[in-house]
Protein backbone atom coordinates (compact mmCIF):
# COMPACT_ATOMS: atom_id res chain seq x y z
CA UNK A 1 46.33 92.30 18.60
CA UNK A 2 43.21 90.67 19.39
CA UNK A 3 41.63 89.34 22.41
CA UNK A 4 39.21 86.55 23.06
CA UNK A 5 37.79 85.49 26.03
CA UNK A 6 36.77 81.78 26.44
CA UNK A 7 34.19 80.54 28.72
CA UNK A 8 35.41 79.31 31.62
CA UNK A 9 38.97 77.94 31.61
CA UNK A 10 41.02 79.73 28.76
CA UNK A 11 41.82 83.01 27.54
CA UNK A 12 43.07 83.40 24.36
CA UNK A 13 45.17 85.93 22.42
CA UNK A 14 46.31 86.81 18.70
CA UNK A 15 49.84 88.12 18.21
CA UNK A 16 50.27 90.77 15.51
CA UNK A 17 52.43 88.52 13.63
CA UNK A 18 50.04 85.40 13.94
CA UNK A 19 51.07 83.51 17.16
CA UNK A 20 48.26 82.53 19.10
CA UNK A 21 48.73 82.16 22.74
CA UNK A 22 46.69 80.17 25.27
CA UNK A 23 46.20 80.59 29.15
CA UNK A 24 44.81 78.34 31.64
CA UNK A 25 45.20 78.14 35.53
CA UNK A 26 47.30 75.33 37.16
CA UNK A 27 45.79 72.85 39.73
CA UNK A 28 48.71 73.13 41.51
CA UNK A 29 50.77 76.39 42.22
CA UNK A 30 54.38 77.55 41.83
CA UNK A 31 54.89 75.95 38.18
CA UNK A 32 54.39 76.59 34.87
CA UNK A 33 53.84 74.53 32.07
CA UNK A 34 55.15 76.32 28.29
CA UNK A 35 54.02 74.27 25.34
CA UNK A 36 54.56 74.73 21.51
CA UNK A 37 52.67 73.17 19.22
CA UNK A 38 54.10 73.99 15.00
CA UNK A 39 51.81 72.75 12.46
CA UNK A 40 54.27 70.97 10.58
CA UNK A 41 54.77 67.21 10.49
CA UNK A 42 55.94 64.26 8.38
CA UNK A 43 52.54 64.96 6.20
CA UNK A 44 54.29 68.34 5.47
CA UNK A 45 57.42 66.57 3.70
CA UNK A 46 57.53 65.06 -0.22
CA UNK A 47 58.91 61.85 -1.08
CA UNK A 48 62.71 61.86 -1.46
CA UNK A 49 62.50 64.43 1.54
CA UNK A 50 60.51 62.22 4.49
CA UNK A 51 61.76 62.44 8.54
CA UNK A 52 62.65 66.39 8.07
CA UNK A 53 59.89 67.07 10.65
CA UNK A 54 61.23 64.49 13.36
CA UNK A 55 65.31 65.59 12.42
CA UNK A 56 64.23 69.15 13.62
CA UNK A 57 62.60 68.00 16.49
CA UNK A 58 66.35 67.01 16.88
CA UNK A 59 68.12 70.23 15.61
CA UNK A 60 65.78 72.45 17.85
CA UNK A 61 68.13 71.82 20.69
CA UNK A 62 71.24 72.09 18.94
CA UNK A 63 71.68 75.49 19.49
CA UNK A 64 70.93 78.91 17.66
CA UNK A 65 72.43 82.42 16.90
CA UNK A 66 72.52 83.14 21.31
CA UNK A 67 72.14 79.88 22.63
CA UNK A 68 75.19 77.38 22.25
CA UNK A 69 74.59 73.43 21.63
CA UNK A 70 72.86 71.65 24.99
CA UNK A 71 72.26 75.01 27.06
CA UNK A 72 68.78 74.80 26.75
CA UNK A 73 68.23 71.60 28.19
CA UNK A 74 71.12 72.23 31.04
CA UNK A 75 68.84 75.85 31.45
CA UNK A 76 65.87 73.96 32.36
CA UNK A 77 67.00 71.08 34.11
CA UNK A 78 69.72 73.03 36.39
CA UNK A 79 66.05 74.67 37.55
CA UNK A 80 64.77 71.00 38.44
CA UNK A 81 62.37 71.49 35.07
CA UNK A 82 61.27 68.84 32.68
CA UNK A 83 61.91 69.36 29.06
CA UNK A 84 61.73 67.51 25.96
CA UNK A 85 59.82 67.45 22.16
CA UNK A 86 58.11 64.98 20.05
CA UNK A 87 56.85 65.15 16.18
CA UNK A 88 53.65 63.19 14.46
CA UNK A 89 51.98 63.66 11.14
CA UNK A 90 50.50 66.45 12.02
CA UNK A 91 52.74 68.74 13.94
CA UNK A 92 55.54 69.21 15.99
CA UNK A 93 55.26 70.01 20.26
CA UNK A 94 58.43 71.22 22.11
CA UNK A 95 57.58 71.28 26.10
CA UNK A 96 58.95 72.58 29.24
CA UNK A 97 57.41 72.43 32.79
CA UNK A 98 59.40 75.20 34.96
CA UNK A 99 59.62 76.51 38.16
CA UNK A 100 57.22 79.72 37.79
CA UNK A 101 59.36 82.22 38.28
CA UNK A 102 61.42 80.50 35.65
CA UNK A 103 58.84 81.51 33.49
CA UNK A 104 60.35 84.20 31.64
CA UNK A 105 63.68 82.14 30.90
CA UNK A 106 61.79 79.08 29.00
CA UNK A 107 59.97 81.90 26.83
CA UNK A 108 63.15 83.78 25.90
CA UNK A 109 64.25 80.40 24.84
CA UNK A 110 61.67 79.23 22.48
CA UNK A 111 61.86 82.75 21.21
CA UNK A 112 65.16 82.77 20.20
CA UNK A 113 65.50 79.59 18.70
CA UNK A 114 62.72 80.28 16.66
CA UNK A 115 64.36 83.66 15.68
CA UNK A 116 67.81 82.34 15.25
CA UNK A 117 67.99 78.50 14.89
CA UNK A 118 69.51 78.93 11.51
CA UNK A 119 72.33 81.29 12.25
CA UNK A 120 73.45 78.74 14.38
CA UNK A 121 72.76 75.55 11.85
CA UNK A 122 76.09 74.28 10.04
CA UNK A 123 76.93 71.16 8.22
CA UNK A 124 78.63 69.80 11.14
CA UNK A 125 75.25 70.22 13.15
CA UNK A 126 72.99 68.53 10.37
CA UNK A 127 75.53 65.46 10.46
CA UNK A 128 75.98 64.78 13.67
CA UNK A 129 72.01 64.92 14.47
CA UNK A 130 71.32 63.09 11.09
CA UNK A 131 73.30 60.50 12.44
CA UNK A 132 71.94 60.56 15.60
CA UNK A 133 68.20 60.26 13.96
CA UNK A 134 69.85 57.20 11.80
CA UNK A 135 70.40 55.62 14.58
CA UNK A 136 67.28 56.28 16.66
CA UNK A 137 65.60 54.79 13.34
CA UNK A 138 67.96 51.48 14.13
CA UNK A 139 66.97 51.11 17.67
CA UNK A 140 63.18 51.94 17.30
CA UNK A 141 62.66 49.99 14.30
CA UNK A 142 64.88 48.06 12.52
CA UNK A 143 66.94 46.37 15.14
CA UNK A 144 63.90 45.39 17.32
CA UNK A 145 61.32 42.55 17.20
CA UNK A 146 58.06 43.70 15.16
CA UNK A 147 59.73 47.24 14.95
CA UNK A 148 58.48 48.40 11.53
CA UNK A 149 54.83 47.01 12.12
CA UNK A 150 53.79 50.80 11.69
CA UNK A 151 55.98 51.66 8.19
CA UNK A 152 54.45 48.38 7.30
CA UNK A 153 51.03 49.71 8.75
CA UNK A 154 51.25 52.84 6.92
CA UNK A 155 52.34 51.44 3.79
CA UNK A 156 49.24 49.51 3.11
CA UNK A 157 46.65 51.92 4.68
CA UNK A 158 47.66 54.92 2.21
CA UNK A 159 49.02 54.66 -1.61
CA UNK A 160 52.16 55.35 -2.47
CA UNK A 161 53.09 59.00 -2.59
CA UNK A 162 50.18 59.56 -0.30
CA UNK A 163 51.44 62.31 3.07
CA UNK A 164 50.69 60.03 5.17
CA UNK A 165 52.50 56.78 3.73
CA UNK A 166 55.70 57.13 5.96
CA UNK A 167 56.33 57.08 9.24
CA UNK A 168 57.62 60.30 11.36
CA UNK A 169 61.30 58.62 11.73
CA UNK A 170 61.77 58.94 7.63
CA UNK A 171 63.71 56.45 5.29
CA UNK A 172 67.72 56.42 5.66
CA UNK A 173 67.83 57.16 1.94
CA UNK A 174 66.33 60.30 2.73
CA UNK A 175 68.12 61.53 5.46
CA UNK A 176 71.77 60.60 3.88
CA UNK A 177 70.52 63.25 1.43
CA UNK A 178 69.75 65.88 3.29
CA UNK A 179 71.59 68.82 2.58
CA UNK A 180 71.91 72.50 4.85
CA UNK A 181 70.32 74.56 2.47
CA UNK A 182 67.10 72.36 2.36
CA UNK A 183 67.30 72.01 5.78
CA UNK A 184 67.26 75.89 6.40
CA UNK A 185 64.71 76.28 4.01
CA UNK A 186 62.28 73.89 5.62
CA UNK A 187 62.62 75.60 9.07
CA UNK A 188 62.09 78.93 7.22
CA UNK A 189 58.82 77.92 5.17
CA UNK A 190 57.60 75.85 8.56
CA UNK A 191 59.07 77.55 11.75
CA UNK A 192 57.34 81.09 12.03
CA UNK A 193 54.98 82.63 14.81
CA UNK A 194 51.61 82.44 12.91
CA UNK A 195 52.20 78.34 12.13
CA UNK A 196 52.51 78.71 16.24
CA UNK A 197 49.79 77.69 19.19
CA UNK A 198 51.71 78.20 22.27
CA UNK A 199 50.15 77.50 25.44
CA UNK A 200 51.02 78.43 29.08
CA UNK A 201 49.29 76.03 32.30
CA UNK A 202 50.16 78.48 35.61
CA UNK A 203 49.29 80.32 38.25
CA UNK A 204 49.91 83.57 36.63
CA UNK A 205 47.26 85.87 35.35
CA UNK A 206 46.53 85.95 31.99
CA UNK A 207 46.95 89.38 31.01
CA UNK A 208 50.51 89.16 32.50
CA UNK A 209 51.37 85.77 30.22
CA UNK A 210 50.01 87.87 27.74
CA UNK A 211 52.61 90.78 28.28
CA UNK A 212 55.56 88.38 28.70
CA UNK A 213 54.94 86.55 25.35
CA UNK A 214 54.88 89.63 23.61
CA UNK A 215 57.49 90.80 25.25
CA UNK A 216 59.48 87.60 23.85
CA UNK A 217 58.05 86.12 20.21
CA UNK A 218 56.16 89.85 19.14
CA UNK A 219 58.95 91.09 17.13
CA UNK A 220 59.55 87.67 14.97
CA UNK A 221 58.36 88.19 11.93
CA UNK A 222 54.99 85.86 10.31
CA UNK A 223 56.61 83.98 7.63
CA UNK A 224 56.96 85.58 4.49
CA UNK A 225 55.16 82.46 2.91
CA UNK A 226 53.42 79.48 4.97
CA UNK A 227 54.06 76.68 3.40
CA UNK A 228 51.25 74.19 1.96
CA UNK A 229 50.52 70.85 2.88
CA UNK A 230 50.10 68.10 0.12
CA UNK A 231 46.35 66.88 -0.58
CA UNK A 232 45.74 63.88 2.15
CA UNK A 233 42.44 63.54 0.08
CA UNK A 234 41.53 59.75 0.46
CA UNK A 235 37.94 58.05 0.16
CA UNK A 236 36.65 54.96 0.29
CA UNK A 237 38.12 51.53 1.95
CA UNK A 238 41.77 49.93 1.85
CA UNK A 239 40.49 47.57 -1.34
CA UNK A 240 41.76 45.04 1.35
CA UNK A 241 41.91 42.39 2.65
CA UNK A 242 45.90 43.89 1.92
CA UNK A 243 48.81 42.01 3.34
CA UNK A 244 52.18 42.19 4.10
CA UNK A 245 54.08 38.83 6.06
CA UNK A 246 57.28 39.06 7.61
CA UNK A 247 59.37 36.16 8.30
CA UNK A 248 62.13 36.96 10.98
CA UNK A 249 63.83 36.80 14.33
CA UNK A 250 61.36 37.15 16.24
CA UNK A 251 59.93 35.64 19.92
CA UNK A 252 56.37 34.80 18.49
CA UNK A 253 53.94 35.40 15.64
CA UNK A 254 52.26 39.17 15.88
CA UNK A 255 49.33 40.20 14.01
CA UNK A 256 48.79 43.56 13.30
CA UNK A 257 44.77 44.25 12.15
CA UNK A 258 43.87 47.95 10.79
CA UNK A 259 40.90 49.38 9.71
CA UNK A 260 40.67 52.82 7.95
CA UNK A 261 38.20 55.08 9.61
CA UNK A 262 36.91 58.73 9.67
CA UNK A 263 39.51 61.04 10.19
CA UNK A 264 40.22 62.65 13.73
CA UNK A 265 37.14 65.16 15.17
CA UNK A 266 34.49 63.52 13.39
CA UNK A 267 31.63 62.10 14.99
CA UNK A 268 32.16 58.46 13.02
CA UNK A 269 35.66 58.78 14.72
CA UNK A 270 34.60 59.16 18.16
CA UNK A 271 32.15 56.03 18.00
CA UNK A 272 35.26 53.78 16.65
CA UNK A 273 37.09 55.16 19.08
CA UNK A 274 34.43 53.44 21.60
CA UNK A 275 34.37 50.42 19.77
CA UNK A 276 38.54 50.23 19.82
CA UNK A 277 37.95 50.29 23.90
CA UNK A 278 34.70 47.70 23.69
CA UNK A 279 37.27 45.12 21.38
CA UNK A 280 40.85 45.84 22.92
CA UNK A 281 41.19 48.44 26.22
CA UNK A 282 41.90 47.01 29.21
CA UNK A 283 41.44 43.93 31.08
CA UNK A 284 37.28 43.84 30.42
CA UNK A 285 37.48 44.60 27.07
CA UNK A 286 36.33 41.46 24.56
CA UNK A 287 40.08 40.48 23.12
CA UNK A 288 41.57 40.31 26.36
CA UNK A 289 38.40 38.38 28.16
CA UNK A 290 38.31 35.81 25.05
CA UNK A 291 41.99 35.43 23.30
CA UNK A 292 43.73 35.92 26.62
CA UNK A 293 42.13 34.30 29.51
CA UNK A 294 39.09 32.14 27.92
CA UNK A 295 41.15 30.62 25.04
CA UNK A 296 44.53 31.35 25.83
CA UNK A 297 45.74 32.36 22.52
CA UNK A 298 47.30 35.96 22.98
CA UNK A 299 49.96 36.91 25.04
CA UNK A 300 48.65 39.09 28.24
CA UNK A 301 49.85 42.94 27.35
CA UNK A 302 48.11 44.27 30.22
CA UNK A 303 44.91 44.66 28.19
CA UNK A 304 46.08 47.01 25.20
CA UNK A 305 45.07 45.47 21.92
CA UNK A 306 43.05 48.34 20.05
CA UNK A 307 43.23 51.80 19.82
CA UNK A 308 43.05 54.12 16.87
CA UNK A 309 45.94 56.58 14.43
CA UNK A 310 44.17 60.13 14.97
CA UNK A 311 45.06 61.83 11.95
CA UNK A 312 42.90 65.34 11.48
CA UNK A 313 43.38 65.63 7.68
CA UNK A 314 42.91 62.40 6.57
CA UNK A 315 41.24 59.01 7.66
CA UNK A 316 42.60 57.57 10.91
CA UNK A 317 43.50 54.01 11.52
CA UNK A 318 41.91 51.57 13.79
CA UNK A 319 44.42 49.25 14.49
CA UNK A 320 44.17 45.94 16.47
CA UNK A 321 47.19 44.16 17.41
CA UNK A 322 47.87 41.18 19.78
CA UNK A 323 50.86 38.53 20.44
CA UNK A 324 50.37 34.76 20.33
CA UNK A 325 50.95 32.61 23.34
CA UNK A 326 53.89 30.35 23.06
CA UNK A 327 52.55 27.14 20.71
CA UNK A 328 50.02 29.00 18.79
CA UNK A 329 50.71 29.64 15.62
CA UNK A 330 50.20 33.23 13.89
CA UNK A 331 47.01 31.44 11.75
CA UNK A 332 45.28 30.67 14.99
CA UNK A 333 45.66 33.77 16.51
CA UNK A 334 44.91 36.03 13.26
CA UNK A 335 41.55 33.46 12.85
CA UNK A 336 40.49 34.72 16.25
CA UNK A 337 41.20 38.32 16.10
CA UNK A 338 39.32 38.77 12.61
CA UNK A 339 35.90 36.84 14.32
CA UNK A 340 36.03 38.57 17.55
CA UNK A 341 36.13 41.71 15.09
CA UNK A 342 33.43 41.13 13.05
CA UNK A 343 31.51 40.01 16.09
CA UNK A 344 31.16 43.27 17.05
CA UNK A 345 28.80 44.39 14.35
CA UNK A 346 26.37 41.65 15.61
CA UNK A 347 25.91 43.55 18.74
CA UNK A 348 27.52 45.75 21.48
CA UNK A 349 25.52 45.51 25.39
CA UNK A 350 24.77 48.62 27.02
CA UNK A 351 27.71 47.04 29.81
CA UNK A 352 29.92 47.00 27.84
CA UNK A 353 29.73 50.70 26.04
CA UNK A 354 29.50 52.08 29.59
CA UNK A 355 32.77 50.20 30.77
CA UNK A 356 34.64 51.59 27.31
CA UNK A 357 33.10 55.16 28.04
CA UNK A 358 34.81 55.29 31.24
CA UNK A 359 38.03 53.56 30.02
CA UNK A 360 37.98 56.91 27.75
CA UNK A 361 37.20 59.63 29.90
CA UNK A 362 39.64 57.78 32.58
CA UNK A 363 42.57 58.30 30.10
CA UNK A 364 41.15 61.40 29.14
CA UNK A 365 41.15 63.48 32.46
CA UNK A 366 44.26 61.64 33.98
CA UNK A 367 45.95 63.90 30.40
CA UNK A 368 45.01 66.68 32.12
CA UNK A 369 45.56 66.08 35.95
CA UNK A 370 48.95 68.01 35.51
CA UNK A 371 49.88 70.82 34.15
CA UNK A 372 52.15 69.42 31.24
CA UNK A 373 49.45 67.36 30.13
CA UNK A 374 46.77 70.15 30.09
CA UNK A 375 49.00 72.41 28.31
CA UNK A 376 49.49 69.57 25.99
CA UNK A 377 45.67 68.82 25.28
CA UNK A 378 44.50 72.48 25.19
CA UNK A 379 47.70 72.93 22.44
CA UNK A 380 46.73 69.65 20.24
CA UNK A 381 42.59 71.21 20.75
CA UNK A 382 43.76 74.89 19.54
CA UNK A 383 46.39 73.78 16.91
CA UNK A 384 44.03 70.69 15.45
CA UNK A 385 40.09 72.25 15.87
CA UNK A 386 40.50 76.24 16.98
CA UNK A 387 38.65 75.12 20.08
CA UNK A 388 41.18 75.16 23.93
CA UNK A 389 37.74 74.52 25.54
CA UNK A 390 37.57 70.99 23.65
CA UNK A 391 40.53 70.29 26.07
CA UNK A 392 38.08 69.56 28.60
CA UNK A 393 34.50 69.24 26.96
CA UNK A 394 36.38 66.16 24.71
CA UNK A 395 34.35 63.17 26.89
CA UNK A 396 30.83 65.29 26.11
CA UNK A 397 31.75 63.57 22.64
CA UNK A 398 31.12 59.99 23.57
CA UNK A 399 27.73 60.73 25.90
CA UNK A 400 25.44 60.60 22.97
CA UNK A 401 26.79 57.32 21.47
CA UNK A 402 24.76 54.34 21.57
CA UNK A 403 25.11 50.74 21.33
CA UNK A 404 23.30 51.17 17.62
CA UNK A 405 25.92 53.83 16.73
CA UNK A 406 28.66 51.05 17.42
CA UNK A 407 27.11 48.45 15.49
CA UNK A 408 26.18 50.21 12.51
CA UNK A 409 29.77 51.52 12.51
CA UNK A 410 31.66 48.37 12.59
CA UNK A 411 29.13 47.08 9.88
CA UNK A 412 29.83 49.59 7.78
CA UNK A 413 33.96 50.39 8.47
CA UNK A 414 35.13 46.76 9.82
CA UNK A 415 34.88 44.71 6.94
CA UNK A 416 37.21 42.72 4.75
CA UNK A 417 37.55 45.20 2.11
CA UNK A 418 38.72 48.04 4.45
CA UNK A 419 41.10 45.21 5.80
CA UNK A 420 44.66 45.47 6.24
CA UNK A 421 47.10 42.77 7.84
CA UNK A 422 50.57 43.01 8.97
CA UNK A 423 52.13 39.45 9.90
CA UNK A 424 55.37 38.60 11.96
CA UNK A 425 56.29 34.84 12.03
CA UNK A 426 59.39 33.70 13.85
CA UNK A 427 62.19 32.09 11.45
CA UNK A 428 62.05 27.98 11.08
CA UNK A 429 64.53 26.92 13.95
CA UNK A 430 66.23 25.02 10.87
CA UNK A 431 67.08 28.56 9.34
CA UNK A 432 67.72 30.31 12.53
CA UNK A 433 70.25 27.48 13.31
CA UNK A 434 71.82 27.91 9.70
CA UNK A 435 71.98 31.63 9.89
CA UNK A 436 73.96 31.24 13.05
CA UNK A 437 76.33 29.05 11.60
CA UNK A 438 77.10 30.44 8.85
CA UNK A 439 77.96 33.60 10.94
């Protein structure tokens, strides 16, 4: 085992077999946060085999060789504990915040599903949470207005057999043909302790964490192959403008604006990042000041029209998005976005790169004001960069950005060619009315 002291906030430790464990006090006493972060995610799947990642975000709860379907979560929440998982490109985070003396429990259960989730996986198992997934996918994005703006998204920003050209969720296709013994194998080649970064937010010290842990996950073996990710190698722009226009029932036209940028944890990133708050965060940012309440184009969304996709191995996404007002047509509205856009690389004031600093570091430290949320951040900083301290040395990233930074970036990554448009219109009322009919 080895042992690595970090400055300040974190300790750090190596588990024979590979799992790396991270410490860090709680601001407030008496609870414990446990979070898991697996470096696997839809970027680890194939085509033919896409939303494996998110259906065992699912599967992890359906019990294992010692724990029987749903005792987990009635474990935790009989304690008054908060539970629950969620899976993205790049990995998949299972999280519980406990009462600490409750501590032990929640590691004995993420140790023994990881030992033992597949002697409790059968075919009835995979069905019924395949199904359930099917019809997440239904409510989430078919079956709502502008619900597959992201597969659409996705689609255009990276080629076609590219990791990263599917969303999380997966294609129905694909999960009708998921079989057990694929299934297995995937948690086998994915779920081990060294493809682990589990972190612990309490009151404890870290030495006796330490001792628990290995007390728990030190006798699960390290995989006895870790399994490779595709090549996300992509340069260069979209080759845009790209497009992709959906007529249907929906309330109003949507446009959906993204820009491919440098990928997650590089410098370039971090000043689009401050450009994505400058353009579209919050109610002083330039889309909401001009499209909303100057020119009354854009629905008001509270001030949320830009952000950016942070994906670590390949180029992120800067995607601006906004609703039209009722009697403005999707034209109009997409007109607007595209020349408050390129508006930015004519200049950014010092005002208003202060304003989208803050809006950052704002969002930033209220992440890690509990203890979920810190456990979460120093997980994503350990499992994404090697680095817990980045956890809370992340807003030393923007200080050195200037206003020239900002410019010189949108010149260079906001242009037509690295372009891509997603369009919702609303059906003609004529074909609305004839649909209806002839239903």
């Amino acid at each position: 085992m080895t042992t690595n002291g970090a400055a300040g906030h974190v300790e750090q430790f190596t588990l024979d077999n590979g799992l790396r464990l991270v410490t860090a006090p709680a601001a407030t006493g008496q609870v414990a946060a446990v979070n898991l972060w697996y470096g696997v995610g839809s970027r680890h799947e194939v085509p033919g085999r896409t939303g494996f990642a998110h259906l065992f975000e699912h599967l992890m709860f359906q019990g294992s060789g010692t724990v029987r379907k749903g005792e987990h979560f009635d474990a935790v929440e009989r304690l008054g504990g908060d539970i629950n998982a969620s899976t993205s490109t790049d990995r998949t985070n299972y999280f519980e915040t406990v009462p600490e003396h409750a501590l032990d429990l929640a590691l004995w259960l993420e140790a023994d599903r990881l030992a033992t989730l597949r002697e409790g996986m059968t075919q009835e198992v995979l069905d019924n949470q395949r199904d359930v997934v099917k019809n997440e996918r239904r409510q989430r994005y078919d079956n709502v207005p502008y619900g597959t703006a992201l597969e659409r998204i996705l689609r255009l920003g990276y080629p076609e057999g590219h990791p990263y050209h599917h969303p999380t969720i997966g294609s129905m296709a694909d999960l009708d043909a998921a079989d057990l013994d694929y299934v297995l194998s995937f948690h086998e080649r994915h779920y081990g302790p060294d493809n682990l970064v589990l972190t612990v937010v309490s009151g404890l010290d870290p030495q006796d964490v330490r001792a628990r842990v290995e007390r728990y996950f030190g006798a699960i073996p390290a995989r006895p192959t870790a399994a490779e990710a595709p090549d996300a190698t992509l340069d260069g722009p979209i080759g845009g403008p790209v497009r992709d226009t959906v007529v249907e029932n929906v309330p109003a036209p949507a446009v959906f604006l993204g820009y491919r940028v440098p990928a997650y944890g590089e410098r370039d990133f971090d000043v689009l990042h401050l450009a994505s708050a400058v353009l579209g965060q919050g109610q002083g940012s330039r889309l909401y000041r001009r499209l909303v309440v100057e020119r009354g184009l854009a629905a008001d969304d509270g001030g949320a029209a830009a952000d950016l996709l942070p994906f670590r191995y390949t180029p992120s996404l800067m995607l601006v998005n906004m609703i039209a007002r009722e009697g403005v047509s999707g034209d109009d509205l997409e007109a607007a976005m595209v020349e408050e856009i390129s508006a930015l690389a004519e200049g950014v004031t010092d005002e208003e790169l202060e304003r989208a600093r803050a809006v950052l570091e704002r969002d930033h430290l209220q992440s890690l004001s509990h203890p979920s949320g810190l456990a979460d951040t120093i997980g994503s900083c350990t499992q994404l960069f090697g680095d817990p301290e980045l956890a809370y040395t992340w807003p030393q990233r923007w200080a050195g950005i200037t206003t020239d930074d900002v410019v010189a970036g949108a010149k260079r990554l906001l242009t037509p060619e690295n372009l891509l448009i997603v369009r919702f219109d609303p059906e003609a009322s004529g074909a609305s009315d004839g649909a209806a009919a002839a239903s």
